[in-house]
C-alpha atoms as a PDB file:
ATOM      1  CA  UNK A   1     145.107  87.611 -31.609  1.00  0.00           C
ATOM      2  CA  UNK A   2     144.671  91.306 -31.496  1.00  0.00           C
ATOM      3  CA  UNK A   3     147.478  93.159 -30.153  1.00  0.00           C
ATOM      4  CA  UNK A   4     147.202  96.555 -28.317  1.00  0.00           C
ATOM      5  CA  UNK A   5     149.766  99.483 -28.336  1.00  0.00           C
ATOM      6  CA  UNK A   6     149.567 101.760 -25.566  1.00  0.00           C
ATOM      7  CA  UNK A   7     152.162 103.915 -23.350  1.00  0.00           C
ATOM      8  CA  UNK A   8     155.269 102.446 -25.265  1.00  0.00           C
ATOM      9  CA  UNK A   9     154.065  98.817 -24.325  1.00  0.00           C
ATOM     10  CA  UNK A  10     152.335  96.320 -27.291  1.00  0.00           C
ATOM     11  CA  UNK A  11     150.522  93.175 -25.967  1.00  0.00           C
ATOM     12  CA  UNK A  12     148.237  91.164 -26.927  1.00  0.00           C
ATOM     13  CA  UNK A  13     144.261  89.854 -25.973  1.00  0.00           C
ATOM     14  CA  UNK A  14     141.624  87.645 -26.746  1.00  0.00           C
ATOM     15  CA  UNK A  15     139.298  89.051 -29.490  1.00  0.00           C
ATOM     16  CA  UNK A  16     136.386  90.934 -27.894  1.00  0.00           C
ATOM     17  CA  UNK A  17     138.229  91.638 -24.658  1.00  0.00           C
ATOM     18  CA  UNK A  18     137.369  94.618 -22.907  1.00  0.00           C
ATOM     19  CA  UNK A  19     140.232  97.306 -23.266  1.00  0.00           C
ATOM     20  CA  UNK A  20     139.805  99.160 -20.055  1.00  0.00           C
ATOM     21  CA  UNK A  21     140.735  95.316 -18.283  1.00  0.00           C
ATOM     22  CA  UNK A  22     143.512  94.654 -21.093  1.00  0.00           C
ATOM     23  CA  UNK A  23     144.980  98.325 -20.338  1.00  0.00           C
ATOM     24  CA  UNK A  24     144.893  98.099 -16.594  1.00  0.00           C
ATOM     25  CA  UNK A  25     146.335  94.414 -16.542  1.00  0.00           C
ATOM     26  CA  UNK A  26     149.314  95.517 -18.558  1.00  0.00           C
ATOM     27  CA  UNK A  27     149.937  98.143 -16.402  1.00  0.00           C
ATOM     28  CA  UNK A  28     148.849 101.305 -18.257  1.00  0.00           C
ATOM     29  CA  UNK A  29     148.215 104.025 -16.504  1.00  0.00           C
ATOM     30  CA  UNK A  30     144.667 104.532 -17.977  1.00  0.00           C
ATOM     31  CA  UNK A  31     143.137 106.829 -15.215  1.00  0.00           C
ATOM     32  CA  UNK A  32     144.873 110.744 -14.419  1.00  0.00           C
ATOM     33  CA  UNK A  33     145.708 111.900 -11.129  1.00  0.00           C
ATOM     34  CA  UNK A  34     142.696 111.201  -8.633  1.00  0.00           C
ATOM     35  CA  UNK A  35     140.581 109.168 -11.280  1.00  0.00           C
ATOM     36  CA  UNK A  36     142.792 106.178 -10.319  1.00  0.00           C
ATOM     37  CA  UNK A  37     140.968 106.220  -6.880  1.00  0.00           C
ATOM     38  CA  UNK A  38     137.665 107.734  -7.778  1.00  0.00           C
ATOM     39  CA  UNK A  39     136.362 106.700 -10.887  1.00  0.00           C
ATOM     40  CA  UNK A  40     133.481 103.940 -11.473  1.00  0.00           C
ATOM     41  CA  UNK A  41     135.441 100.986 -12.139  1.00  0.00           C
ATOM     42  CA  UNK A  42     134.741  99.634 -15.684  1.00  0.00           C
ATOM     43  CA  UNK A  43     130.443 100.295 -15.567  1.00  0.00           C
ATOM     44  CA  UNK A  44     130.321 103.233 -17.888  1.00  0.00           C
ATOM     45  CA  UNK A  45     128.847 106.219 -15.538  1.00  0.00           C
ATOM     46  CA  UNK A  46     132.260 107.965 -15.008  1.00  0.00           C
ATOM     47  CA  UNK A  47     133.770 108.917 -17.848  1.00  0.00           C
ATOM     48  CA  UNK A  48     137.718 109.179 -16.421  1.00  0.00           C
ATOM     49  CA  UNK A  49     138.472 106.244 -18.793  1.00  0.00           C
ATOM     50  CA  UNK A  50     138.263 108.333 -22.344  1.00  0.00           C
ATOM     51  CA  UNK A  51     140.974 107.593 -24.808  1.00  0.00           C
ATOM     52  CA  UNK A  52     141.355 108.124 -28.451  1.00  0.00           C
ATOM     53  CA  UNK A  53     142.005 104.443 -30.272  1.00  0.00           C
ATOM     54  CA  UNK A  54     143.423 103.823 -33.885  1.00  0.00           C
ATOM     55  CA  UNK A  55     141.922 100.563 -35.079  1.00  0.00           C
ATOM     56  CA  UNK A  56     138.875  98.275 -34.949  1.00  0.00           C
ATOM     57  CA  UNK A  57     136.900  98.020 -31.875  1.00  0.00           C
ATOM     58  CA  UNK A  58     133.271  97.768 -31.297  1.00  0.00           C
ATOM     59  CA  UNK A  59     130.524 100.296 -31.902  1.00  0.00           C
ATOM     60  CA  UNK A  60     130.164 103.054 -29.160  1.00  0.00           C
ATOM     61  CA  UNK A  61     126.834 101.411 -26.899  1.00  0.00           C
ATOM     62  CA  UNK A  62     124.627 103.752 -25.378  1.00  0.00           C
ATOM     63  CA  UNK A  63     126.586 104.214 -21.786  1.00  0.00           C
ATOM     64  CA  UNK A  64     129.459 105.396 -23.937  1.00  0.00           C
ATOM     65  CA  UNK A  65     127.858 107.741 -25.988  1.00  0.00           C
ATOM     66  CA  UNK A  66     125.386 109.088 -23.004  1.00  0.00           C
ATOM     67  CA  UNK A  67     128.374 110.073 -21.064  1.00  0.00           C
ATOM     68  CA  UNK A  68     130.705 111.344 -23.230  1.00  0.00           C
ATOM     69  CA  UNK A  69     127.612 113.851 -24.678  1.00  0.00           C
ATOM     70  CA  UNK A  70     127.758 114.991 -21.054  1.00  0.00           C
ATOM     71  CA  UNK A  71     130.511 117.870 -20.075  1.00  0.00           C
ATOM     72  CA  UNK A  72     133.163 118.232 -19.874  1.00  0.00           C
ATOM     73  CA  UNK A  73     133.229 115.911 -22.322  1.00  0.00           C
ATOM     74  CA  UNK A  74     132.370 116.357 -26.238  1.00  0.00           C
ATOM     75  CA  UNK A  75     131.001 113.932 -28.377  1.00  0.00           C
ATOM     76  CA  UNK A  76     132.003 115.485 -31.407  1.00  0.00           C
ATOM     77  CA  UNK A  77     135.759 114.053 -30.193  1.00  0.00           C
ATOM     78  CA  UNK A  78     136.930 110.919 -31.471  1.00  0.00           C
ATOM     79  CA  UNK A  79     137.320 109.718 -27.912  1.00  0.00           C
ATOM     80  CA  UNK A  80     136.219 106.562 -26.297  1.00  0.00           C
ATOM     81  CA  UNK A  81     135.456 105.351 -22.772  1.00  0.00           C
ATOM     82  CA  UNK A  82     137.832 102.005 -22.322  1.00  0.00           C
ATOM     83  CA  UNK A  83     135.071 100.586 -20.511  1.00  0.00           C
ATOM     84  CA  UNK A  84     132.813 100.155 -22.697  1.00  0.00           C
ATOM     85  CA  UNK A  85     135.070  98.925 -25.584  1.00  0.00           C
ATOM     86  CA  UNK A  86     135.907  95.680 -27.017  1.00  0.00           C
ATOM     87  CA  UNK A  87     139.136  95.272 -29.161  1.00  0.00           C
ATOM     88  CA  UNK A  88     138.308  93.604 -32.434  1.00  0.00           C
ATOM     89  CA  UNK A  89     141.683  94.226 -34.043  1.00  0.00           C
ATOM     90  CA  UNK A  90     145.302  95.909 -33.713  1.00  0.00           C
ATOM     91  CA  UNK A  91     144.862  98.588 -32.127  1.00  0.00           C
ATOM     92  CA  UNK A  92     146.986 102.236 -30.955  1.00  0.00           C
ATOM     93  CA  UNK A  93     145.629 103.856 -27.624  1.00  0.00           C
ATOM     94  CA  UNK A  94     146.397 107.672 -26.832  1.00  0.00           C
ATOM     95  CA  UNK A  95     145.907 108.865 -23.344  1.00  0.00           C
ATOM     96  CA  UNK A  96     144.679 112.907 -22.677  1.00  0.00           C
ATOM     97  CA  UNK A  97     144.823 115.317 -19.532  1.00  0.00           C
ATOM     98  CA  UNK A  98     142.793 117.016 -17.913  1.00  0.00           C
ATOM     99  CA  UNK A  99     140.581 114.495 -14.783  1.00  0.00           C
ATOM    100  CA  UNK A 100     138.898 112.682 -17.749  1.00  0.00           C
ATOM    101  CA  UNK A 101     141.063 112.606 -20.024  1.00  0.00           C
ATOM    102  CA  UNK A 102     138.857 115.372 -22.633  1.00  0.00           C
ATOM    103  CA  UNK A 103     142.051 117.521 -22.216  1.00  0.00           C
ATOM    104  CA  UNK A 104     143.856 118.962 -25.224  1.00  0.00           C
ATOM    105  CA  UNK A 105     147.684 117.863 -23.665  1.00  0.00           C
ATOM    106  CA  UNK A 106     148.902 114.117 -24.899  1.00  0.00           C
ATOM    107  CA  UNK A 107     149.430 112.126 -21.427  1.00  0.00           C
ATOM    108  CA  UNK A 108     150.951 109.176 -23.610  1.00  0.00           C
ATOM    109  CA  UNK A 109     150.835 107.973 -26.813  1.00  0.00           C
ATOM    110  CA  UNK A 110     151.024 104.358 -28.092  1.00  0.00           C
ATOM    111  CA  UNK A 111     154.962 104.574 -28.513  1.00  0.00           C
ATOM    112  CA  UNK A 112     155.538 107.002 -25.624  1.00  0.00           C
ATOM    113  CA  UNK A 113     155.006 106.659 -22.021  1.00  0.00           C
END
């Protein structure tokens, strides 16, 4: 099983599960400040979900690389939206400021919360 290492905390999932469910089930604090209220809730259309993730997962679909070409967010970064990613492997999760998490700042980091 594929283990996930995010905000100091390491568990594991199911091949293929979705990491915005694993993250929010193990109580990582994917979202920033309002987000956690107002963001789309796992479809895609947001955005507030964006991490940057160290390890195999699936391709970016099309919802993931439509919003993320859309400000404020770049898709030149080597972000991804949680949502719309399946964890195929061990993998390290970094968290970002800023309302979508496209900020420069670190927010946590897979050892750190």
């Amino acid at each position: 099983m594929p283990t996930i290492t995010a905000q100091g905390k390491t568990f594991e999932c199911e091949t293929g599960a979705n990491l915005r469910t694993e993250l929010l089930k193990h109580g990582v604090d994917l979202h920033n400040g309002q987000a956690k209220i107002i963001n789309c809730r796992g479809i895609g259309t947001c955005g507030t979900c964006a991490v940057q993730i160290e390890g195999p997962v699936s391709e970016a679909n099309w919802r993931d690389r439509s919003r993320r070409a859309l400000p404020p967010h770049n898709p030149d970064r080597d972000l991804r939206l949680a949502c719309q990613t399946r964890v195929l492997g061990d993998i390290r999760v970094t968290k970002y400021d800023e309302f979508w998490g496209q900020g420069a700042e670190t927010v946590w980091t897979p050892e750190k919360a």
